[in-house]
C-alpha atoms as a PDB file:
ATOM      1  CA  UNK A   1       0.636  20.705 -11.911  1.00  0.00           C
ATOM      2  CA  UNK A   2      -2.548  22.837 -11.104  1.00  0.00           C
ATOM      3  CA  UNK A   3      -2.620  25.391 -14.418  1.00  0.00           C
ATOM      4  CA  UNK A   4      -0.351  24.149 -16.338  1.00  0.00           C
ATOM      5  CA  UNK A   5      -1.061  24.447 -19.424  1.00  0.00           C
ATOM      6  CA  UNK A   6      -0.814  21.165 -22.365  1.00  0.00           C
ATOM      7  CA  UNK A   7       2.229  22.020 -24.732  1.00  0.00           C
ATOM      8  CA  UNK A   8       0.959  23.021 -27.754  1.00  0.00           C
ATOM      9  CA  UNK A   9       1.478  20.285 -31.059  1.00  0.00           C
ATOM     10  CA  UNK A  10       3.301  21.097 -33.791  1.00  0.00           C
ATOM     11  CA  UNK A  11       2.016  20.150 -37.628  1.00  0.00           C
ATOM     12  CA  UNK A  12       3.770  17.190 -38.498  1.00  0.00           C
ATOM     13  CA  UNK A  13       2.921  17.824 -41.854  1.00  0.00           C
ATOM     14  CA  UNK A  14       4.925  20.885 -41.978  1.00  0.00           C
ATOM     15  CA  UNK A  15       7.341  19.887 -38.997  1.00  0.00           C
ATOM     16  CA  UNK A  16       9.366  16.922 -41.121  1.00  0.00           C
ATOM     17  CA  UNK A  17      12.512  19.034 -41.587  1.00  0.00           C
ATOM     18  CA  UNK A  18      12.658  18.496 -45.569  1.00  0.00           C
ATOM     19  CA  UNK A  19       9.048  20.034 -45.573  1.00  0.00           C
ATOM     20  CA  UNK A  20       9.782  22.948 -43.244  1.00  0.00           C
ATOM     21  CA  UNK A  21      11.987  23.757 -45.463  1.00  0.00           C
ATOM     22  CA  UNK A  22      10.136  23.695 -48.312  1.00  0.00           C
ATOM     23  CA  UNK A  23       7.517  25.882 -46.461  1.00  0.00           C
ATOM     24  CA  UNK A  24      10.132  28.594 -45.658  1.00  0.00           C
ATOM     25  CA  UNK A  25      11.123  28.757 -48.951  1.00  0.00           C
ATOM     26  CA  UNK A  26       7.618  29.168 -50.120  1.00  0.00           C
ATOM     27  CA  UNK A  27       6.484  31.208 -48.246  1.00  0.00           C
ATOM     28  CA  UNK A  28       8.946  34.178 -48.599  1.00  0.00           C
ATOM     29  CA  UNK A  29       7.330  34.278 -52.067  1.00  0.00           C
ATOM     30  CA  UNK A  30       4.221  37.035 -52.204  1.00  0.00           C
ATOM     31  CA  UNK A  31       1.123  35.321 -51.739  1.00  0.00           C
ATOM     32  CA  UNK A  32      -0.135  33.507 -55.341  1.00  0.00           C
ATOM     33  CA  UNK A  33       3.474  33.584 -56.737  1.00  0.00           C
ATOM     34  CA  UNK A  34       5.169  30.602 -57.559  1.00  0.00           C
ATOM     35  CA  UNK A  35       8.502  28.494 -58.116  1.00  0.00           C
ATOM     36  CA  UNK A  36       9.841  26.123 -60.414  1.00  0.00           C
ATOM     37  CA  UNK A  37      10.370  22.537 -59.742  1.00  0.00           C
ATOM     38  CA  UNK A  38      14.211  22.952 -60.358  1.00  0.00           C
ATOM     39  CA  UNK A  39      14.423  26.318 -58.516  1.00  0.00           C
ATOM     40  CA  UNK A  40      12.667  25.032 -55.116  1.00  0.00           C
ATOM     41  CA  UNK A  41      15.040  21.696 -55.713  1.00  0.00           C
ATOM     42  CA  UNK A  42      17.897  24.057 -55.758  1.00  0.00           C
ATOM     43  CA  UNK A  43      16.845  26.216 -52.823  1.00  0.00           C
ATOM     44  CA  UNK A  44      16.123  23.380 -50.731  1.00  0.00           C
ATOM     45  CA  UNK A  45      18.992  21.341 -51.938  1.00  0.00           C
ATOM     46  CA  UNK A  46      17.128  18.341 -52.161  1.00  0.00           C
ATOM     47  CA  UNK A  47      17.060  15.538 -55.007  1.00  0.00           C
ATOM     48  CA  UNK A  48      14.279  15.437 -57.545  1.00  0.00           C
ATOM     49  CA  UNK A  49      13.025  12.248 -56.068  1.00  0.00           C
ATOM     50  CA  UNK A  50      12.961  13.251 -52.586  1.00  0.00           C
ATOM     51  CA  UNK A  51      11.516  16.348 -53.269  1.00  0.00           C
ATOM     52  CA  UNK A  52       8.789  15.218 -55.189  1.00  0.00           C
ATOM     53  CA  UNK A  53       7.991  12.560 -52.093  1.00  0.00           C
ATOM     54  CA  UNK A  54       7.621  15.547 -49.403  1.00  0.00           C
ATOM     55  CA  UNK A  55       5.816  18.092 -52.368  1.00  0.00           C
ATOM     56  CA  UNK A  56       3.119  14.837 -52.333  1.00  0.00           C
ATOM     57  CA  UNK A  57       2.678  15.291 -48.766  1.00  0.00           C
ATOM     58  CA  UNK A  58       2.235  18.831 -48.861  1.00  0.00           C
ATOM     59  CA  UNK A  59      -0.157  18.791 -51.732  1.00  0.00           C
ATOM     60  CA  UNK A  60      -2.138  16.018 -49.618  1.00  0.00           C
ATOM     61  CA  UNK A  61      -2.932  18.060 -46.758  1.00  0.00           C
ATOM     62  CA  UNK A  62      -3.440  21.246 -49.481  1.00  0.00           C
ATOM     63  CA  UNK A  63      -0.585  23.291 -47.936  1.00  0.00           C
ATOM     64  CA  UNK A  64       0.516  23.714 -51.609  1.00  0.00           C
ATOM     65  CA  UNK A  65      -0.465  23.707 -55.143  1.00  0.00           C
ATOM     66  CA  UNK A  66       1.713  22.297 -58.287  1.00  0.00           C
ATOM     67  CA  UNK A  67       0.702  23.000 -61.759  1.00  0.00           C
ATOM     68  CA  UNK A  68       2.155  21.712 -64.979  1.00  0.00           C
ATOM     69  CA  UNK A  69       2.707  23.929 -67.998  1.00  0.00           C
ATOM     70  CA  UNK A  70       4.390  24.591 -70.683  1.00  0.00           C
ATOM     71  CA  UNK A  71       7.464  27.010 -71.888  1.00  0.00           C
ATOM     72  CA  UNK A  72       7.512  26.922 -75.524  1.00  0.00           C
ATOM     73  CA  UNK A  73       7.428  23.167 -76.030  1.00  0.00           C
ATOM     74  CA  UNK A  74       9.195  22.377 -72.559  1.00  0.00           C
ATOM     75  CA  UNK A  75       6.853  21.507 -69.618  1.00  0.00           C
ATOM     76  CA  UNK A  76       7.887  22.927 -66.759  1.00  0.00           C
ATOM     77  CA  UNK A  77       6.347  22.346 -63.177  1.00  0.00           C
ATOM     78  CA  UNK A  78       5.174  25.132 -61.007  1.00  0.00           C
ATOM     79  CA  UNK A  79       4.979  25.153 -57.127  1.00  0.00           C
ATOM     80  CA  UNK A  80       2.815  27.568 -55.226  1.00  0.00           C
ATOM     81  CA  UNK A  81       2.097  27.771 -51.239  1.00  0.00           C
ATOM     82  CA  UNK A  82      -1.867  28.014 -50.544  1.00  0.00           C
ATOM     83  CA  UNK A  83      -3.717  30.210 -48.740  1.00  0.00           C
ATOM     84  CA  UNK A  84      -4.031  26.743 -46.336  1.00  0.00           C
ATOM     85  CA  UNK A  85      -0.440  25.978 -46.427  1.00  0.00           C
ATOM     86  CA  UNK A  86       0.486  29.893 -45.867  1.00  0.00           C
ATOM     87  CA  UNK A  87      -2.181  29.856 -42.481  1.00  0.00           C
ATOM     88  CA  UNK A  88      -1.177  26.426 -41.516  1.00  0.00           C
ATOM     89  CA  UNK A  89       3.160  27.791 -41.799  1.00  0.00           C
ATOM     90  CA  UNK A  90       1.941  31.376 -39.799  1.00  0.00           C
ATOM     91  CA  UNK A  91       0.476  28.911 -37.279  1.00  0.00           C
ATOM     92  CA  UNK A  92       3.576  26.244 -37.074  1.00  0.00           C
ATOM     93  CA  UNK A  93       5.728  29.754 -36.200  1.00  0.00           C
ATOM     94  CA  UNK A  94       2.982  30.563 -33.596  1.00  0.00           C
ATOM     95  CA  UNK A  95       2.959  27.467 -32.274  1.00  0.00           C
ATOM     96  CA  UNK A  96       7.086  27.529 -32.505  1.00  0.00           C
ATOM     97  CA  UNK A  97       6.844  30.884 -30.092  1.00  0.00           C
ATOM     98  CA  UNK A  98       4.693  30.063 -27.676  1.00  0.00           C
ATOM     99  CA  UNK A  99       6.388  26.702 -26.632  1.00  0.00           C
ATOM    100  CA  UNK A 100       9.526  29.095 -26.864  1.00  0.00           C
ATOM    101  CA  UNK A 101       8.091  31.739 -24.403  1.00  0.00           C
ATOM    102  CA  UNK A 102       6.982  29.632 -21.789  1.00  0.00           C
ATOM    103  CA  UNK A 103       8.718  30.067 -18.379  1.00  0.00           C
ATOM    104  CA  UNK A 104      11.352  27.341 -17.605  1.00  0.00           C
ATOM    105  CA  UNK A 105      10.115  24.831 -15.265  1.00  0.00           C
ATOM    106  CA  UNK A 106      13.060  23.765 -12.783  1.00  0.00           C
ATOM    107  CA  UNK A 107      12.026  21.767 -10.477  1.00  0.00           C
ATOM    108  CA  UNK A 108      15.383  22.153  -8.399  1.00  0.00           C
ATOM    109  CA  UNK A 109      14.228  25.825  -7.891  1.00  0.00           C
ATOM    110  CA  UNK A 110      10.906  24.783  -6.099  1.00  0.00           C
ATOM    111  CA  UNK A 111      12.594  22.537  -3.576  1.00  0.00           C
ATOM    112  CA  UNK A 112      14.180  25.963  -2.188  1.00  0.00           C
END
């Protein structure tokens, strides 16, 4: 076990697989652009309710950003990943490729 290396951890605020989601879908927006409640409910096919349970979560750790404004006389809710959440997502994929890259460990092999 001499230089092995410790498997790296993965965020488990962005690894819950309804908030992975949600961070893909964010983050293929442009940095500082941002996505409607219904549209982000839609891309992520996920009920209002749900959604808004995993969106408090995100906005907890500051991986994203919701504002509330208005469209005429309609409010309408805005989503937006922050610079945290985008660092914290480009690290999760990091993270994602080096426990992909790492050499297979069979231990059949070394009793050859």
């Amino acid at each position: 076990m001499t230089g092995e290396r410790a498997l790296p951890n993965l965020d488990s605020v962005i690894h819950a697989q309804a908030r992975l989601r949600v961070t893909v879908a964010l983050s293929v927006l442009p940095a500082g652009d941002k996505v409607t409640f219904p549209r982000l409910q839609e891309l992520v096919g996920m009920t209002a309710g749900n959604l808004s349970t995993h969106l408090r979560k995100l906005e907890d750790a500051g991986y994203i950003t919701i504002t509330k404004a208005y469209q005429r006389r309609t409010p309408v809710t805005y989503v937006t990943l922050t610079r945290a959440g985008r660092r914290a997502f480009e690290d999760y994929i990091a993270t994602l490729h080096d426990l992909l890259a790492r050499p297979e460990q069979d231990s059949d092999d070394e009793d050859l």
